[in-house]
Structures are given as structure tokens and as C-alpha cells.
Protein backbone atom coordinates (compact mmCIF):
# COMPACT_ATOMS: atom_id res chain seq x y z
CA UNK A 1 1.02 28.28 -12.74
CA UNK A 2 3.58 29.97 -10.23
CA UNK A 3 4.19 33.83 -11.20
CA UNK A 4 8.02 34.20 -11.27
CA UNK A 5 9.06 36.85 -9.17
CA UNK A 6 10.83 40.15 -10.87
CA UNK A 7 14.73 40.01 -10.33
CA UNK A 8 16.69 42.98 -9.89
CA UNK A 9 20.42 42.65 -9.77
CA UNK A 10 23.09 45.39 -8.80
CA UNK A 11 26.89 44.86 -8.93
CA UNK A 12 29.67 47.48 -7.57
CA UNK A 13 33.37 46.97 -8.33
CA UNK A 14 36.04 48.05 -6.13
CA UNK A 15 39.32 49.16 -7.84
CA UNK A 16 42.70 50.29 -6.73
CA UNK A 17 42.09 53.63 -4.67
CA UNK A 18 38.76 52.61 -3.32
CA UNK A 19 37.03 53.93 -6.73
CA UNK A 20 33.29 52.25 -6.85
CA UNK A 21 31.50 51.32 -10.26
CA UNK A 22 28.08 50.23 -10.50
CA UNK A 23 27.46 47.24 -12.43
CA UNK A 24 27.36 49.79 -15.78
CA UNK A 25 30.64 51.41 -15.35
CA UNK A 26 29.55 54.57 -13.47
CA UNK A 27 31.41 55.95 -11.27
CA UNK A 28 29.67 55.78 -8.17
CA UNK A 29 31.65 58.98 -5.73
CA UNK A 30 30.55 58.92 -1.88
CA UNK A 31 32.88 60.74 -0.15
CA UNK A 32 36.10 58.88 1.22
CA UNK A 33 34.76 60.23 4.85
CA UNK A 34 31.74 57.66 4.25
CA UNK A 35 32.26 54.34 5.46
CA UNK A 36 30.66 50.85 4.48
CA UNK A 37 28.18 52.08 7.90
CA UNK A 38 27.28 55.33 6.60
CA UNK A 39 26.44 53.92 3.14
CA UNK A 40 24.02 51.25 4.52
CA UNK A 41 22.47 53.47 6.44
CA UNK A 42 22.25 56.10 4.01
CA UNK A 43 20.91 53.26 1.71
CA UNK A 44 18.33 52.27 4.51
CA UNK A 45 16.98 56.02 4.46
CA UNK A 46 16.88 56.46 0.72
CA UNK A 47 15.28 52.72 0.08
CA UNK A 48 12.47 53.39 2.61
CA UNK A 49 11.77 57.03 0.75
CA UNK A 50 12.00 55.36 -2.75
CA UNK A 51 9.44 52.53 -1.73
CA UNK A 52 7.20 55.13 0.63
CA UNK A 53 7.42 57.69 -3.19
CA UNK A 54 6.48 54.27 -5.16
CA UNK A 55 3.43 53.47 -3.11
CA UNK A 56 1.98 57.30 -2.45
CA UNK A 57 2.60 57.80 -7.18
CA UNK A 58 0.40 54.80 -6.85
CA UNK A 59 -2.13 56.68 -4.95
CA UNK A 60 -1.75 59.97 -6.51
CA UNK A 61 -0.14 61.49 -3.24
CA UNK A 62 2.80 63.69 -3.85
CA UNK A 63 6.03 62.95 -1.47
CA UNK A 64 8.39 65.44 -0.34
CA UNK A 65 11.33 64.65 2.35
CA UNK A 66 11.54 67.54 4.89
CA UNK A 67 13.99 65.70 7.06
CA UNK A 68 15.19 62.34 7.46
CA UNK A 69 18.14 60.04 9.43
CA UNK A 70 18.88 56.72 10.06
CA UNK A 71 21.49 55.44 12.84
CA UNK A 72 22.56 51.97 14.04
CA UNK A 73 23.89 49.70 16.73
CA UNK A 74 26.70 47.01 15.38
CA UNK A 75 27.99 45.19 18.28
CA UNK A 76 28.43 41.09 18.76
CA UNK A 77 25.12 39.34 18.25
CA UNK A 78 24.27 37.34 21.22
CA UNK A 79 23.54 34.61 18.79
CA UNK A 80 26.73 33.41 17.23
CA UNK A 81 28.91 36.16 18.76
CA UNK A 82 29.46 38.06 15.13
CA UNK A 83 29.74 41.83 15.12
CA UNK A 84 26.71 43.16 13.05
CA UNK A 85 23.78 45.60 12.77
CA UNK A 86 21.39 44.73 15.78
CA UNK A 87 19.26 47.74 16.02
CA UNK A 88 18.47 50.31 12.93
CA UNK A 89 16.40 53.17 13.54
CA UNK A 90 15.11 55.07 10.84
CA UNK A 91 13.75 58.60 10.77
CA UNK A 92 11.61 60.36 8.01
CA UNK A 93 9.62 63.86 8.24
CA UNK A 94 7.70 63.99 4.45
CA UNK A 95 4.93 66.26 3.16
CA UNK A 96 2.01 63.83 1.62
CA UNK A 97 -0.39 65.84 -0.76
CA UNK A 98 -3.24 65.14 -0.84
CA UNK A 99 -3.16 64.12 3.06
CA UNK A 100 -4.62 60.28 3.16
CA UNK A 101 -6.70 59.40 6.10
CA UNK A 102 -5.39 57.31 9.25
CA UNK A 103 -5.93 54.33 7.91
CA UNK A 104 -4.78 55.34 4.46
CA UNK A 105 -2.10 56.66 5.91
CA UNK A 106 -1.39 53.73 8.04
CA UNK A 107 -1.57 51.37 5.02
CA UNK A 108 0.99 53.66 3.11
CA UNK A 109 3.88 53.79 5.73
CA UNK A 110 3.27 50.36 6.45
CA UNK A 111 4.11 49.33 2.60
CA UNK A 112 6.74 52.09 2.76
CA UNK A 113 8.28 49.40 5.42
CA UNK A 114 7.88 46.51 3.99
CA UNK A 115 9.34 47.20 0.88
CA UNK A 116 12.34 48.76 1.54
CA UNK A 117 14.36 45.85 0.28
CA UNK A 118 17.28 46.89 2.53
CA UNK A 119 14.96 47.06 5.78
CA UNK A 120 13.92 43.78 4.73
CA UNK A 121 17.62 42.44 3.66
CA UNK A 122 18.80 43.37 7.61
CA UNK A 123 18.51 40.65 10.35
CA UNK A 124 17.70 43.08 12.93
CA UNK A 125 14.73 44.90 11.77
CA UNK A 126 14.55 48.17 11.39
CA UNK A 127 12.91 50.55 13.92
CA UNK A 128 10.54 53.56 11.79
CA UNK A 129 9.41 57.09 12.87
CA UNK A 130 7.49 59.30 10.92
CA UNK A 131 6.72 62.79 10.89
CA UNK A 132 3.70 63.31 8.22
CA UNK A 133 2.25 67.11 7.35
CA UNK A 134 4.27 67.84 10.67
CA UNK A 135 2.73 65.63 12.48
CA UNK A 136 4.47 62.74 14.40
CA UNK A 137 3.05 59.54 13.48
CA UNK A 138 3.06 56.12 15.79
CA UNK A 139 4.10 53.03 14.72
CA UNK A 140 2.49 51.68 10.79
CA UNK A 141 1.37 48.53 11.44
CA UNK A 142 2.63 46.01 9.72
CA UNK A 143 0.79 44.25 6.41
């Protein structure tokens, strides 16, 4: 017997004035200097940090953000000539405690990746760098 898959659903509304609700009524208030760019990035930063914060709770490792950025490309896609996202680069700098081991470590960032749904949502993959404990980390591999 197939396991059905957990559905999450999320809903904004757009009234008159540019005013965003979520799909509860709240009154979701970026900034009217943010545009639909900034807010997909922004979301690609703060998905990767909520799924890298879900895996680490899972191993008892504590996550703290020191620094973090995201920053795009949208130009016409070679493809079918559509102007979209065709390189996203992410950027995070955390504190891990305890420190996991390389492997560990690789396995965690590597999950962290993968299930950012909004990293997975783009066409053009995104690009990560890491800075763990201070230390730049290369490339997690991928699961």
C-alpha cells in the first residue's frame, strides 16, 4: 500500500493597494520597496534555513544564522526564449552546536538542499555556499 504524501497548501490574496493576505487573513507586510524578485529570493534563503533548522532539531544540533544572501540571474531561457530565474545562488554562514563531523556535516547541508521546497520548486537549480563554525564549506553532495 502506497504512503500518501503530506500536502501543504499556502494561498496569498492580492487586494486593491497591493495589500497581501495569507490564506488565513493575515496581513502579510513586506515592504512596497520589495519586489516579486526580492521575495523569492528572500523565500529561497529563509526555506533553505527552515529545512537546514528541521534536519540539525532532528539531530540535536542547535542552528544559528550569522549571515546569509541569496541573488539571481532572470534573463530569456535559451530554451523557449521566456524571461525567468536561470541561476540562484544562495549564501548561508550558521553556527551548528554540537559541531557534526564531515560527513555528518555533509549529510546535513545536503538535506538542508534538498528540501528547501523552493530550491526544489525553481527550474534552474540553486547554487549553495556555506560558512559552518566560520568555516567555509565546499559543495554538500547531493542525497
Amino acid at each position: 500500500m502506497a504512503v500518501k504524501a503530506k500536502q501543504l497548501r499556502y494561498a496569498v490574496e492580492l487586494e486593491p493597494g497591493d495589500v497581501l493576505r495569507s490564506e488565513d487573513g493575515t496581513p502579510l507586510e513586506p515592504a512596497e520597496s520589495w519586489s516579486p524578485e526580492h521575495l523569492l529570493l528572500a523565500a529561497l534563503a529563509r526555506c533553505t534555513l527552515k529545512s537546514l533548522r528541521f534536519h540539525a532539531r532532528r539531530a540535536n544540533i542547535r542552528v544559528t544564522l550569522t549571515a546569509g544572501s541569496a541573488s539571481s540571474l532572470v534573463t530569456r531561457r535559451e530554451d523557449d526564449g521566456l524571461y525567468a530565474v536561470v541561476e540562484a545562488d544562495v549564501a548561508l554562514a550558521v553556527e551548528l552546536e554540537p559541531a557534526p563531523g564531515g560527513l555528518e556535516l555533509g549529510e546535513l547541508l545536503a538535506k538542508a538542499q534538498r528540501d528547501c521546497f523552493v530550491g526544489a520548486s525553481l527550474r534552474a537549480k540553486p547554487t549553495y555556499r556555506w560558512t559552518v563554525n566560520g568555516t567555509a564549506v565546499g559543495p554538500a553532495p547531493q542525497p
